[in-house]
PDB file of N, CA and C in Angstrom:
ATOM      1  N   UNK A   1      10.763  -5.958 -18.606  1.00  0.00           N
ATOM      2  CA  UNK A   1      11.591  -4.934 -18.005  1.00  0.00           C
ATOM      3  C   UNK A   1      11.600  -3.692 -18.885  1.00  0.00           C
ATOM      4  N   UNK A   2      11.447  -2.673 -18.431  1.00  0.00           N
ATOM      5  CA  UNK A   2      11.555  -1.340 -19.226  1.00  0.00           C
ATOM      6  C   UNK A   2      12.835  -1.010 -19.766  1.00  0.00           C
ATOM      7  N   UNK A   3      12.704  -1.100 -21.301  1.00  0.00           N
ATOM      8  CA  UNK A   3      14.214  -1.108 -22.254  1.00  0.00           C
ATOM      9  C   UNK A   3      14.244  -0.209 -22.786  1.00  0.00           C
ATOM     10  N   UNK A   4      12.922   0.390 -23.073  1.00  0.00           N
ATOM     11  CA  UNK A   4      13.157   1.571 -24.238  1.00  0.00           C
ATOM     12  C   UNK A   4      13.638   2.813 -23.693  1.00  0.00           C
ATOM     13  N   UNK A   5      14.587   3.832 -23.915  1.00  0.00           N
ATOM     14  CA  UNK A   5      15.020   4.776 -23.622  1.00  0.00           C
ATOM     15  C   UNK A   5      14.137   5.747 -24.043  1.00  0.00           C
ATOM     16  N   UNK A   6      13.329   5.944 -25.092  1.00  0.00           N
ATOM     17  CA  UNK A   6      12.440   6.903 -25.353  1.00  0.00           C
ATOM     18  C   UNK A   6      11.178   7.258 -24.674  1.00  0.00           C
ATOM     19  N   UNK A   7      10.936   5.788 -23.558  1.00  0.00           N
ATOM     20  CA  UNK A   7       9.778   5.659 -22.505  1.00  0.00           C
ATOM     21  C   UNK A   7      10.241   6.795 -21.144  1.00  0.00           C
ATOM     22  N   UNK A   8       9.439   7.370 -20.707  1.00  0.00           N
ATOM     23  CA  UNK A   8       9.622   8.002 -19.137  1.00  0.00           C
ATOM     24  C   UNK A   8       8.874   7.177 -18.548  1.00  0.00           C
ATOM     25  N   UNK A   9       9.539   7.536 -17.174  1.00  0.00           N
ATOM     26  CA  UNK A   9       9.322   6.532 -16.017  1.00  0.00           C
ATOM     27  C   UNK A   9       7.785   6.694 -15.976  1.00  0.00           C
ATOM     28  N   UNK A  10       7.356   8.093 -16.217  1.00  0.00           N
ATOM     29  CA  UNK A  10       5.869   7.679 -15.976  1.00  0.00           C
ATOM     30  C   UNK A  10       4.753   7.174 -16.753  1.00  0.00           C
ATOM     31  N   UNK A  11       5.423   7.293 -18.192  1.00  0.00           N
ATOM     32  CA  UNK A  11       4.728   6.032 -19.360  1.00  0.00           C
ATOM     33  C   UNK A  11       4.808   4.862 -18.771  1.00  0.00           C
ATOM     34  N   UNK A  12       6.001   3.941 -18.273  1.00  0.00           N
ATOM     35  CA  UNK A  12       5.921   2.834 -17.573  1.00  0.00           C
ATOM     36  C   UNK A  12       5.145   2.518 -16.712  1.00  0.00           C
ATOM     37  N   UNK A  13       4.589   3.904 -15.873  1.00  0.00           N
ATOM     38  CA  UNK A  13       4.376   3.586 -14.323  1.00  0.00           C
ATOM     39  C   UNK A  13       2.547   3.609 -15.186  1.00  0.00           C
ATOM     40  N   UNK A  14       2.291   4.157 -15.741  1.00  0.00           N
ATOM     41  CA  UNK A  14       0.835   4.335 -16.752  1.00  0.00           C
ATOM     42  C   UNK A  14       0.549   3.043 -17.475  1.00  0.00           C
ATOM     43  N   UNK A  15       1.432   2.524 -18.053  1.00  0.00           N
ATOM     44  CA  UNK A  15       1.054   1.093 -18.580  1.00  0.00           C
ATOM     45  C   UNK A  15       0.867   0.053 -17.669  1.00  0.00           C
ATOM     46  N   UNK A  16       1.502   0.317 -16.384  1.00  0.00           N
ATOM     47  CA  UNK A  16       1.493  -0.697 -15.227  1.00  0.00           C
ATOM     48  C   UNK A  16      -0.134  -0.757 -14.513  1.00  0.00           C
ATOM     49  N   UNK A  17      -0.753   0.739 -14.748  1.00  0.00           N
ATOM     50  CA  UNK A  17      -1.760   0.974 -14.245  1.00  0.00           C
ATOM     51  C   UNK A  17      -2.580   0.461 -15.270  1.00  0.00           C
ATOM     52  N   UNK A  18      -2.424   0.602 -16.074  1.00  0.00           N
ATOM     53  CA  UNK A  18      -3.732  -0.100 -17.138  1.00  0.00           C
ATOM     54  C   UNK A  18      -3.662  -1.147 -17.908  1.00  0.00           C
ATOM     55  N   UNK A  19      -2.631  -1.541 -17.745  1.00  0.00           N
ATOM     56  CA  UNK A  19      -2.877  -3.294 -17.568  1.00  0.00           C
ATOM     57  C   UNK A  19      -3.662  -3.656 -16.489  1.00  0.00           C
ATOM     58  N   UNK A  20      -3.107  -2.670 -15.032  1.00  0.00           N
ATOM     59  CA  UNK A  20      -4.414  -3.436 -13.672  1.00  0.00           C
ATOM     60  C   UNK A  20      -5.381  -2.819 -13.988  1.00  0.00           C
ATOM     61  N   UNK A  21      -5.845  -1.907 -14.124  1.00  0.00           N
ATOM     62  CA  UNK A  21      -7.437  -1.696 -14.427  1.00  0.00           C
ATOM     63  C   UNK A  21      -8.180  -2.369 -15.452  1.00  0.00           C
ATOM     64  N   UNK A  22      -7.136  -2.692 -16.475  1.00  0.00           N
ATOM     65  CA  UNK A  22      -8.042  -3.711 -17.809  1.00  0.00           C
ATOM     66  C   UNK A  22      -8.437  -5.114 -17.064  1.00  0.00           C
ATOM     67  N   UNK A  23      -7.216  -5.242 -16.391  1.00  0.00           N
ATOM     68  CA  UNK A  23      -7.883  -6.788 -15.563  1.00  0.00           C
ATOM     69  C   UNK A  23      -8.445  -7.053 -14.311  1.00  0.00           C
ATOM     70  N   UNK A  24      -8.953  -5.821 -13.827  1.00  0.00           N
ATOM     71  CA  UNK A  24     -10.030  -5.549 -12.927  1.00  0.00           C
ATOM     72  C   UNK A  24     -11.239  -5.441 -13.416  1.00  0.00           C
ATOM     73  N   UNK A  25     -10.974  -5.074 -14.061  1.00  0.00           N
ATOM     74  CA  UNK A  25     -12.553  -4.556 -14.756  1.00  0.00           C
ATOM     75  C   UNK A  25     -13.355  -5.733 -15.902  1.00  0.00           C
ATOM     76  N   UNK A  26     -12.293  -6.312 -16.333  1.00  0.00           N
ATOM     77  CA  UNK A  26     -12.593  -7.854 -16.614  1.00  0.00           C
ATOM     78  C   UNK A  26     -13.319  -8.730 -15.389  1.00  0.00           C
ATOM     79  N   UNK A  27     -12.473  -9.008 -14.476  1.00  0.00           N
ATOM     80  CA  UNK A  27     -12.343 -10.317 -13.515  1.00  0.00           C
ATOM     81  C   UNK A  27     -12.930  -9.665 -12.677  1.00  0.00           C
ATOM     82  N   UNK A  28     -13.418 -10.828 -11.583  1.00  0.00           N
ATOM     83  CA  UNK A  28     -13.927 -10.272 -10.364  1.00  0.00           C
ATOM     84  C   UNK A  28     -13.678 -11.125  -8.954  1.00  0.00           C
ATOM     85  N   UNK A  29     -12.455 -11.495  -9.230  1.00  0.00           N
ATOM     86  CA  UNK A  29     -11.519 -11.716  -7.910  1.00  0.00           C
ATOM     87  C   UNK A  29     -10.943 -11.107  -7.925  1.00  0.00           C
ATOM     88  N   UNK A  30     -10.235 -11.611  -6.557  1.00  0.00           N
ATOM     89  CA  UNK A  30      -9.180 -10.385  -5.723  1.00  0.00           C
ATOM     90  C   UNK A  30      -8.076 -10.648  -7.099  1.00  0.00           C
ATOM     91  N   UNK A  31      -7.212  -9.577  -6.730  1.00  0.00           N
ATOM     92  CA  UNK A  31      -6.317  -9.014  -8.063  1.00  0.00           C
ATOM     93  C   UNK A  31      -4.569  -8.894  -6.850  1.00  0.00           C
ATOM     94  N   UNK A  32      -3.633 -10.073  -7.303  1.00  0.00           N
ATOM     95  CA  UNK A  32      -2.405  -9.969  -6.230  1.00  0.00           C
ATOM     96  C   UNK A  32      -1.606  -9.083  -7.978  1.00  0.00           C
ATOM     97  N   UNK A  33      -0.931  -7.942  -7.226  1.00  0.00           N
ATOM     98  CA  UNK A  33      -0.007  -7.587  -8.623  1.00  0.00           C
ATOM     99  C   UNK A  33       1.729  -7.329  -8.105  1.00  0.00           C
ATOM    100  N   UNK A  34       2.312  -8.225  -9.260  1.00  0.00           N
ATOM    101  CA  UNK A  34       4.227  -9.038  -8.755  1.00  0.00           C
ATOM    102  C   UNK A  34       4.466  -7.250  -9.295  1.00  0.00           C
ATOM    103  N   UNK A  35       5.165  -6.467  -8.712  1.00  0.00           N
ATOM    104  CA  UNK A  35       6.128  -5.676  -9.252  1.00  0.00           C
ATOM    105  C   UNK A  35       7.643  -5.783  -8.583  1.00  0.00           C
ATOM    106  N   UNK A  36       8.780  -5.144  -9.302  1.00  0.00           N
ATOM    107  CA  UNK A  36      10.034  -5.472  -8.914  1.00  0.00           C
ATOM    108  C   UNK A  36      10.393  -4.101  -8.472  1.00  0.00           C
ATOM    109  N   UNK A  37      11.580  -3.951  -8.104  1.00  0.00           N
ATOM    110  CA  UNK A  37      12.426  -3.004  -7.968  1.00  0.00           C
ATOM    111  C   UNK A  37      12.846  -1.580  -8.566  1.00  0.00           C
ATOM    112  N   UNK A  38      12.609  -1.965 -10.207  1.00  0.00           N
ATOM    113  CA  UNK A  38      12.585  -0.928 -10.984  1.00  0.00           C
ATOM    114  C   UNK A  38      11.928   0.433 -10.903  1.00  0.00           C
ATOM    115  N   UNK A  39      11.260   0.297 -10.326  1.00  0.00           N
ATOM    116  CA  UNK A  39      10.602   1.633 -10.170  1.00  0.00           C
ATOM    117  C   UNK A  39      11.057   2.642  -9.286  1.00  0.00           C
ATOM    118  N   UNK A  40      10.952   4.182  -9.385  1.00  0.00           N
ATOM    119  CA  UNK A  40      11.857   5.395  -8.690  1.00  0.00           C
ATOM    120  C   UNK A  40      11.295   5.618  -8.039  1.00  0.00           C
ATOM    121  N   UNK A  41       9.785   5.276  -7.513  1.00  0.00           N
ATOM    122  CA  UNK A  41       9.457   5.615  -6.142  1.00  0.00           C
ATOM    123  C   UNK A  41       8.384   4.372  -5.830  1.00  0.00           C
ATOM    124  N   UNK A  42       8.711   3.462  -5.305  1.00  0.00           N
ATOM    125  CA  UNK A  42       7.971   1.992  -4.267  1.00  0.00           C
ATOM    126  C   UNK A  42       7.085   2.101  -3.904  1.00  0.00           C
ATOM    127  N   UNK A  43       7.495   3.630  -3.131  1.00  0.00           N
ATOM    128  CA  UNK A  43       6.283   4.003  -1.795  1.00  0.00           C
ATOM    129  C   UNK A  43       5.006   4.306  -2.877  1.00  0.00           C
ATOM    130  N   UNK A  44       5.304   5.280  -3.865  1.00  0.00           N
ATOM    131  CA  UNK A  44       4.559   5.832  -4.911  1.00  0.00           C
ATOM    132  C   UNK A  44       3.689   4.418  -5.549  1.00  0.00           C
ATOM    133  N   UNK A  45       4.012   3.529  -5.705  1.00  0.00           N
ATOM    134  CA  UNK A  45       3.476   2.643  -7.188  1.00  0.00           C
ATOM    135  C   UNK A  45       2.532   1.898  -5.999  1.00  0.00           C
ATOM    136  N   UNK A  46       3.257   1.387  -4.561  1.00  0.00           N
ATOM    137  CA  UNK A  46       2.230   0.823  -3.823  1.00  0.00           C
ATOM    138  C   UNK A  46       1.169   1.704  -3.093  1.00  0.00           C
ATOM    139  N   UNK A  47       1.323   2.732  -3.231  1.00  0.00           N
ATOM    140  CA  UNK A  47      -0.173   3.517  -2.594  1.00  0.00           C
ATOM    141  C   UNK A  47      -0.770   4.090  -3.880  1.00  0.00           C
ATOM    142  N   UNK A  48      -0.413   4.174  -4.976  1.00  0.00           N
ATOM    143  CA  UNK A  48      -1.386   4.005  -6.272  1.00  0.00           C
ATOM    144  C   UNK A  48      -2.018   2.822  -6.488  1.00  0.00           C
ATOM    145  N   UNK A  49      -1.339   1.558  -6.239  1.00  0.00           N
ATOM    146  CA  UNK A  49      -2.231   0.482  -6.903  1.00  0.00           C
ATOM    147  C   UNK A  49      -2.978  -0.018  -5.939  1.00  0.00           C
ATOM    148  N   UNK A  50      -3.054  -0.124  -4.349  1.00  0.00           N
ATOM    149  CA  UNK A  50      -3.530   0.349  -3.417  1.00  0.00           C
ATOM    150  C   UNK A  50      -4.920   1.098  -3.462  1.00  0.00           C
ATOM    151  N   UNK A  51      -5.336   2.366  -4.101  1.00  0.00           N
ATOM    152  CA  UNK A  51      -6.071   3.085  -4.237  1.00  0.00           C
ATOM    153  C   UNK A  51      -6.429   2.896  -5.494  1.00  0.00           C
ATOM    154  N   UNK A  52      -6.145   2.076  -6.622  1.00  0.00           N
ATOM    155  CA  UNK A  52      -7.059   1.474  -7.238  1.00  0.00           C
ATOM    156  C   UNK A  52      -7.421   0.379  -7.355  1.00  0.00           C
ATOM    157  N   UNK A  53      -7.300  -0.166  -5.952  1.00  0.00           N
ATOM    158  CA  UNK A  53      -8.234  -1.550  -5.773  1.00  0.00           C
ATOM    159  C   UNK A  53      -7.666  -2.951  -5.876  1.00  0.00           C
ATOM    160  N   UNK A  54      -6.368  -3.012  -6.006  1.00  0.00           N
ATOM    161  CA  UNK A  54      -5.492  -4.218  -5.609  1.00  0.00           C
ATOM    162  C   UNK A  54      -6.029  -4.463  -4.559  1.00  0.00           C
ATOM    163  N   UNK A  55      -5.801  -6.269  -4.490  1.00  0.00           N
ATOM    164  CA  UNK A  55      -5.612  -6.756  -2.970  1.00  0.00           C
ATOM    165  C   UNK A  55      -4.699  -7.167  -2.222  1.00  0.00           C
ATOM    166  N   UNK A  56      -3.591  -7.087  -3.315  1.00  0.00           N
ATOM    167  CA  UNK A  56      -2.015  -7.438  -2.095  1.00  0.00           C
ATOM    168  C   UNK A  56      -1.139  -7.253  -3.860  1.00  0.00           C
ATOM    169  N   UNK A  57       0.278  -6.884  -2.981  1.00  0.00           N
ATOM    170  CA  UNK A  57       0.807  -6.656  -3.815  1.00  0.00           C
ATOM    171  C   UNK A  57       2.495  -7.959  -3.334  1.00  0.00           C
ATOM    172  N   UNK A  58       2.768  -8.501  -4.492  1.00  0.00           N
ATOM    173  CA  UNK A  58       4.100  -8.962  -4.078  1.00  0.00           C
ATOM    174  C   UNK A  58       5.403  -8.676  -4.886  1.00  0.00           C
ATOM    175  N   UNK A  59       6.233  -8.941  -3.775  1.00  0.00           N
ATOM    176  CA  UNK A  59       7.674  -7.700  -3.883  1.00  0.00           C
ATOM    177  C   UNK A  59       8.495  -8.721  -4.418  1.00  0.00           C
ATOM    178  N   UNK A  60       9.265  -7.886  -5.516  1.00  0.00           N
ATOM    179  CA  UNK A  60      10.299  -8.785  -5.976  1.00  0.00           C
ATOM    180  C   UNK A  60      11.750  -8.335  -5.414  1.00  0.00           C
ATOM    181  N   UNK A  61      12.703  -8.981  -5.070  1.00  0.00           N
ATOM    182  CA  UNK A  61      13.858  -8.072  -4.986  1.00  0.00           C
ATOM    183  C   UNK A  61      14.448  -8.485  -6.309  1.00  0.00           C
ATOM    184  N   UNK A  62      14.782  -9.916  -6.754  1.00  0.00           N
ATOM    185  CA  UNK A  62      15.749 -10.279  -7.894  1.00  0.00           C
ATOM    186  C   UNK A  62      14.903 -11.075  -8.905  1.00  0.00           C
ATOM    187  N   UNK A  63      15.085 -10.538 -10.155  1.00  0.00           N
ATOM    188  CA  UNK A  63      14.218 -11.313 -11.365  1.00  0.00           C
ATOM    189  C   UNK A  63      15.847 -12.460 -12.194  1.00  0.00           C
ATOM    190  N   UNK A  64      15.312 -13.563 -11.890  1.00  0.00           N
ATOM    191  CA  UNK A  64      16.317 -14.206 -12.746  1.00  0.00           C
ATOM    192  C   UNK A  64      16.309 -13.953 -14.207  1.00  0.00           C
ATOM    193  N   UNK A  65      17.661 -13.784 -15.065  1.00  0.00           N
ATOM    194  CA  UNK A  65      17.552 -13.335 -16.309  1.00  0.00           C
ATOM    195  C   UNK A  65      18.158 -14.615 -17.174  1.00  0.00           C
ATOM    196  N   UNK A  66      18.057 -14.286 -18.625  1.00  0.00           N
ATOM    197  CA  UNK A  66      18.442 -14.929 -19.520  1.00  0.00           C
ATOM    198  C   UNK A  66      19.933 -14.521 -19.685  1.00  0.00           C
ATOM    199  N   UNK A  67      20.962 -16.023 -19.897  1.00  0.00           N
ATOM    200  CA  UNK A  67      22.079 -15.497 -20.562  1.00  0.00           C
ATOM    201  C   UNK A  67      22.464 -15.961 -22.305  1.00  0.00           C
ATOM    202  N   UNK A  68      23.347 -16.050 -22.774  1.00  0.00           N
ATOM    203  CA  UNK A  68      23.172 -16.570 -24.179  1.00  0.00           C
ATOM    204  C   UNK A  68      24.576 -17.521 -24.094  1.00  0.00           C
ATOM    205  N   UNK A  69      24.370 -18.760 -24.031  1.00  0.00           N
ATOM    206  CA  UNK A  69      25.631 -19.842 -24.525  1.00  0.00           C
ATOM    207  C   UNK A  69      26.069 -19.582 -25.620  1.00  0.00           C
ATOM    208  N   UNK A  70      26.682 -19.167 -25.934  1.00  0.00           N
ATOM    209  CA  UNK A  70      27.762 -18.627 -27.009  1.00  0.00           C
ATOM    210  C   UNK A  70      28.285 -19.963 -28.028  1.00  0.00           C
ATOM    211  N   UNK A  71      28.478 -20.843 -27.188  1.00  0.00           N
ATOM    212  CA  UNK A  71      28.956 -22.124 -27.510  1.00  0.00           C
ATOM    213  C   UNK A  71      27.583 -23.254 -28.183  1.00  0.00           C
ATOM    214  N   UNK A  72      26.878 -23.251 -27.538  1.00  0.00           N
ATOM    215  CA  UNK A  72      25.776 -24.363 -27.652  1.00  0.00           C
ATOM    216  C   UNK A  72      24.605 -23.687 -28.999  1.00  0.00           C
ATOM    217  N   UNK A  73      25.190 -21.704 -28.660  1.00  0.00           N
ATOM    218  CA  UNK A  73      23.618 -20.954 -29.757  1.00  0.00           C
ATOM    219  C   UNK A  73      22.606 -20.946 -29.255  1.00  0.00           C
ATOM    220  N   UNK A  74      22.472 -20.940 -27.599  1.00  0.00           N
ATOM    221  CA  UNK A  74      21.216 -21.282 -27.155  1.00  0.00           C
ATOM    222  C   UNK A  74      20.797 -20.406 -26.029  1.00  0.00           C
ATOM    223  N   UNK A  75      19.717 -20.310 -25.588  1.00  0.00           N
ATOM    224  CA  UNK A  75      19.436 -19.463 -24.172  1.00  0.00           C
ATOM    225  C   UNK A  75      19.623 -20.012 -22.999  1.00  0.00           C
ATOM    226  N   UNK A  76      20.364 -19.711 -21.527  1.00  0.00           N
ATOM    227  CA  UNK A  76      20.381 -20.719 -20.810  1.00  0.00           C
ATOM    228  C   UNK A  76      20.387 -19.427 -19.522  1.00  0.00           C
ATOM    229  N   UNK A  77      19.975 -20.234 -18.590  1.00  0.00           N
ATOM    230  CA  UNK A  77      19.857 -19.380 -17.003  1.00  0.00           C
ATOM    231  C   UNK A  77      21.092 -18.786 -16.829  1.00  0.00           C
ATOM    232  N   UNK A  78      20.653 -17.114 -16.302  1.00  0.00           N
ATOM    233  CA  UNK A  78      21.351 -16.336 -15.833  1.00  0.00           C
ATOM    234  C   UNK A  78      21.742 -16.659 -14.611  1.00  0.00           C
ATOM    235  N   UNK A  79      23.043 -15.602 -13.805  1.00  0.00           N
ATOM    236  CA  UNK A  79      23.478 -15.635 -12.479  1.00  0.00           C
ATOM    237  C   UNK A  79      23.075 -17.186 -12.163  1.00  0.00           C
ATOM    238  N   UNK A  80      24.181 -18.031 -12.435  1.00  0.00           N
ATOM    239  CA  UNK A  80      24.291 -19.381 -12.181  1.00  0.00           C
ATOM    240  C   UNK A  80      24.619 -19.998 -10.876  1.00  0.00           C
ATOM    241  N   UNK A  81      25.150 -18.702  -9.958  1.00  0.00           N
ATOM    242  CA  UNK A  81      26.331 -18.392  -8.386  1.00  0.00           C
ATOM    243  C   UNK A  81      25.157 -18.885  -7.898  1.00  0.00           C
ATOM    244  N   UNK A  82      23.917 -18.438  -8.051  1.00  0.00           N
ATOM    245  CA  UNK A  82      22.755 -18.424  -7.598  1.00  0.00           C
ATOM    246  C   UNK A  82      22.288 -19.624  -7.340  1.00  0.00           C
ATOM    247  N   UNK A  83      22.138 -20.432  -8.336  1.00  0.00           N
ATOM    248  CA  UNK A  83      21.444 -21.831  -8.499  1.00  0.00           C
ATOM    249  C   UNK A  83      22.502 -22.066  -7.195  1.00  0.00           C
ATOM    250  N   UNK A  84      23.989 -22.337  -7.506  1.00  0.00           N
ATOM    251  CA  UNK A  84      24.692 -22.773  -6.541  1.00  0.00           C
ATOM    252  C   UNK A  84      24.791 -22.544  -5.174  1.00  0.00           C
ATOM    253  N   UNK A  85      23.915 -21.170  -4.841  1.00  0.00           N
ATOM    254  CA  UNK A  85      23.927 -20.753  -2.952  1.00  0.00           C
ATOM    255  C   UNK A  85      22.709 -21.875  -2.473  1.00  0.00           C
ATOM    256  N   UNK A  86      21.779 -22.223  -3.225  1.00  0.00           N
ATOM    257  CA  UNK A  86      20.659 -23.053  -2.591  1.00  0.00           C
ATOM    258  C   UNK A  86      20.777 -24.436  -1.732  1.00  0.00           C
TER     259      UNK A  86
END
């Protein structure tokens, strides 16, 4: 997830791109690329990666996160409500 405050959105949106071109240009199957929500324009990131040669792209709406047990010292699953709607 993009943390650093000193990054602009379009350093992010540039590293996103060349990570896919490094692993296009490696591999030579089809290429599916997960992006989430974060980004300030959707329409923008899917008709860029689109036009450089993705073959499907899949949509995230919610990334499950890490929380920290305070008690135990340990890492344990975020938004727990969650586990419980299933």
């Amino acid at each position: 997830m993009p943390s650093d405050p000193n990054r602009s959105s379009k350093d992010i949106e540039h590293l996103y791109f060349k990570i896919f071109e490094e692993v296009k240009w490696r591999i030579e199957i089809p290429i599916a690329v997960k992006i989430g929500h974060f980004f300030t324009s959707m329409a923008r990131m899917a008709n860029e990666f689109s036009r450089r040669g993705t073959s499907a792209l899949v949509l995230f709406n919610r990334f499950y996160q890490l929380d920290i047990d305070i008690e135990k010292l340990e890492l344990s699953p975020g938004y727990r409500l969650a586990y419980l709607m299933k």
